[in-house]
Protein backbone atom coordinates (compact mmCIF):
# COMPACT_ATOMS: atom_id res chain seq x y z
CA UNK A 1 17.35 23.22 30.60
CA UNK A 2 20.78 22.87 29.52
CA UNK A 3 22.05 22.78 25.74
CA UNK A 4 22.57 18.77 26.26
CA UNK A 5 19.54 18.05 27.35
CA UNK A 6 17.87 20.01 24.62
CA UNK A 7 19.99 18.50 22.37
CA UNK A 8 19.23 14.82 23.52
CA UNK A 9 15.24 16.14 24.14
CA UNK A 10 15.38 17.20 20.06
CA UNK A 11 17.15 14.19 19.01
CA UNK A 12 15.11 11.42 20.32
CA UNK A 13 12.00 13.12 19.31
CA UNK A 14 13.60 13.54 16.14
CA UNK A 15 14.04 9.31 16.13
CA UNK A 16 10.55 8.90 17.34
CA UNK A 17 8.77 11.20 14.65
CA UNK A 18 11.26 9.30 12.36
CA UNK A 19 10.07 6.06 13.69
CA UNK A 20 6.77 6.77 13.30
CA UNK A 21 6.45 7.97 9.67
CA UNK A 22 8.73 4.91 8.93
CA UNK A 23 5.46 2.71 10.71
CA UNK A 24 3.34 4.98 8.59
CA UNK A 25 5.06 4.18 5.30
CA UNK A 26 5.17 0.42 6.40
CA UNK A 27 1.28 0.37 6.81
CA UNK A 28 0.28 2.05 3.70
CA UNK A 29 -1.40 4.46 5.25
CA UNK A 30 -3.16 6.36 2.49
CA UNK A 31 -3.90 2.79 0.50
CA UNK A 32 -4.81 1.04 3.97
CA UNK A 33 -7.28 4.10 5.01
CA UNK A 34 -9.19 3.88 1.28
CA UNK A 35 -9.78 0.36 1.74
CA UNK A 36 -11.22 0.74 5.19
CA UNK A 37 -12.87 4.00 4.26
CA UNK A 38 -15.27 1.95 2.09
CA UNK A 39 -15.63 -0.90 4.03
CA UNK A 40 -16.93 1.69 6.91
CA UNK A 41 -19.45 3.21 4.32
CA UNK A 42 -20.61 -0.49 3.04
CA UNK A 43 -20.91 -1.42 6.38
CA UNK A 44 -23.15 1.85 7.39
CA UNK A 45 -25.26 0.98 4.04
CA UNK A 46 -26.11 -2.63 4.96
CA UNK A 47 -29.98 -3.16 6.18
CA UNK A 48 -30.96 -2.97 9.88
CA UNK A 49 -27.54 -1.48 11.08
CA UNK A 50 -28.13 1.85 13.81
CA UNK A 51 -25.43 4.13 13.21
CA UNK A 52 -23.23 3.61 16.97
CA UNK A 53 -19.94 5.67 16.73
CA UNK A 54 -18.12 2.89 19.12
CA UNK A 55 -18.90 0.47 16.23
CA UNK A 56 -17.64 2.30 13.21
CA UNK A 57 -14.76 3.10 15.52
CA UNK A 58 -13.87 -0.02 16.34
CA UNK A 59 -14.41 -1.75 12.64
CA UNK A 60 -12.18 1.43 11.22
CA UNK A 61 -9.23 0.41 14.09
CA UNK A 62 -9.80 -3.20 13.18
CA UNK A 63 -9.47 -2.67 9.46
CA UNK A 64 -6.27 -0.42 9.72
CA UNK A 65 -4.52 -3.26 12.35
CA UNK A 66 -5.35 -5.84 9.61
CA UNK A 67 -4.99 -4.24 6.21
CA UNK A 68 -1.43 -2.38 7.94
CA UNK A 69 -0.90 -5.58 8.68
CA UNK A 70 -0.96 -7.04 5.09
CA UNK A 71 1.23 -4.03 3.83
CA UNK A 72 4.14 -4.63 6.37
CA UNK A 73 4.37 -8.70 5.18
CA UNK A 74 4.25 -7.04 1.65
CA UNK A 75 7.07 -4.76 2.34
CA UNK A 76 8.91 -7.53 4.63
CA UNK A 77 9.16 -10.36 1.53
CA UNK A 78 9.85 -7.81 -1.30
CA UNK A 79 12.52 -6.40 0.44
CA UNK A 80 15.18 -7.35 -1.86
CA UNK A 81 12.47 -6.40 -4.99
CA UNK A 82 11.37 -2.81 -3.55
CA UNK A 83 15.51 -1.83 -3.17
CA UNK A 84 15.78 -2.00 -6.71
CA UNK A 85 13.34 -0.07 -7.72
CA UNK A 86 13.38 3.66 -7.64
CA UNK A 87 9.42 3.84 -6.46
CA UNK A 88 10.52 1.53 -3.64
CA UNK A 89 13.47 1.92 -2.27
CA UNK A 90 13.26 4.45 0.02
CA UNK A 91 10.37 2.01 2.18
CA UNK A 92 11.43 1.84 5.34
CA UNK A 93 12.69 -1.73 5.30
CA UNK A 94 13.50 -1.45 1.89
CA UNK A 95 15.99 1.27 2.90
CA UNK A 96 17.41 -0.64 6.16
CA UNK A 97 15.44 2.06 8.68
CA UNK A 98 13.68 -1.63 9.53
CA UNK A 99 14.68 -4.67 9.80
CA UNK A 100 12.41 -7.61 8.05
CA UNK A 101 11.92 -9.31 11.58
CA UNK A 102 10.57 -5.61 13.14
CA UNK A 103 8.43 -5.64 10.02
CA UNK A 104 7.03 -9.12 10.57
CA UNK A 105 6.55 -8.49 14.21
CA UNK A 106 4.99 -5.54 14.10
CA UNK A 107 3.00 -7.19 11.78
CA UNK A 108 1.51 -10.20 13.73
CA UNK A 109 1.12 -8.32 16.67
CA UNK A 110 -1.07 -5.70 14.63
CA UNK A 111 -3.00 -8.61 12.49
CA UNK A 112 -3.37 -10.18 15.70
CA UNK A 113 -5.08 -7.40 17.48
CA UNK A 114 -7.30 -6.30 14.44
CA UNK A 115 -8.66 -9.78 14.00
CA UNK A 116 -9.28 -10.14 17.80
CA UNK A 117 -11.06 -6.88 17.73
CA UNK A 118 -13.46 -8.25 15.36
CA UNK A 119 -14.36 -11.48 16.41
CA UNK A 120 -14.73 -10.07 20.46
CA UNK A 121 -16.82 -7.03 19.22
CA UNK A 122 -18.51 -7.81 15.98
CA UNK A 123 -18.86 -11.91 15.12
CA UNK A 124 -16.42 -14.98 14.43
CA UNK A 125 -17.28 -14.36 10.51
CA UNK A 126 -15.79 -10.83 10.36
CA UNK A 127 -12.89 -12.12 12.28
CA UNK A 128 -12.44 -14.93 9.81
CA UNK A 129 -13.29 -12.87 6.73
CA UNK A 130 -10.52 -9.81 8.19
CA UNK A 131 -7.74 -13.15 8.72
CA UNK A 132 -8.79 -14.51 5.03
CA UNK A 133 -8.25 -11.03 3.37
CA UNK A 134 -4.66 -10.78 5.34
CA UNK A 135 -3.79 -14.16 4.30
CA UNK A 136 -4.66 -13.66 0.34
CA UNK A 137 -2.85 -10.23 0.07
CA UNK A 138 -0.03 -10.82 1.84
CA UNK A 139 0.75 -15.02 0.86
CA UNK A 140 -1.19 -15.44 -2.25
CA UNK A 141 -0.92 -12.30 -4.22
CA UNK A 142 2.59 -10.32 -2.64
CA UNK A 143 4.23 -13.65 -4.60
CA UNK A 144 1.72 -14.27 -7.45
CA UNK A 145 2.77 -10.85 -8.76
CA UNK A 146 6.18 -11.90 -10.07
CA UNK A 147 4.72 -14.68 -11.45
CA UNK A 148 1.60 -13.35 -13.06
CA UNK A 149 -0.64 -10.44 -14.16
CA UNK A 150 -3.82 -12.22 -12.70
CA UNK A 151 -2.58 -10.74 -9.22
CA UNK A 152 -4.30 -8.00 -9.95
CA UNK A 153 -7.53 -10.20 -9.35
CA UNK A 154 -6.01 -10.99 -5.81
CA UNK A 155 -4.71 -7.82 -4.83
């Protein structure tokens, strides 16, 4: 291989692994995997539930797709608020690595997907209880938070 195809092989798998942690950072990943980390474990404590490894599988995906979800609206409306702050500012939309419209898209399409998941594999509850969660994180509390403490109740 030549040294500009190496160097175009390095730099777009440079972008990608860029692209990726930035989709990583958008999703919360460490805050979105806690959250469905214990709704796995309540889930595998509930009465008359077999332990299937397809199941916990798919309620784990479906839990990352939705809570992710919730995080990327979060980060997409406080754009403005996380750029001022030294915590936030280096979030990938934050920053400008993302626009707010990849942010939002990537966010229905992964919302989407996790509550589909549900409802086709587990019940039209869990569906409805996965799109209620969404909705209250991302349009109830992401702007109750400027306006008041009891957020924290919400969130």
């Amino acid at each position: 291989m030549n040294k500009e195809a190496q160097g175009f092989t390095g730099s777009a798998s440079f972008a990608l692994a860029s692209k990726v942690k930035d989709y990583f950072q958008l999703i919360k990943f460490t805050l979105s995997f806690m959250v469905v980390f214990s709704c796995v474990v309540c889930y595998l404590l509930a009465p008359n539930i077999r332990f299937d490894l397809v199941s916990v599988l798919l309620l784990f995906t479906a839990g990352m797709l939705i809570t992710g979800s919730a995080n990327a609206i979060n980060q997409a409306v406080e754009k403005d608020t996380d750029a001022l702050m030294k915590r936030t500012a280096s979030r990938p939309v934050a920053s400008g690595r993302m626009t707010q419209n990849e942010a939002y898209i990537f966010a229905m399409i992964t919302g989407l997907s996790g509550v589909l998941i549900m409802w086709y594999y587990f019940n039209f509850a869990s569906a409805m209880l996965g799109l209620f969660s969404l909705f209250l994180y991302a349009f109830i509390y992401t702007p109750l938070k400027k306006i008041n403490s009891v957020s924290v109740l919400v969130g």
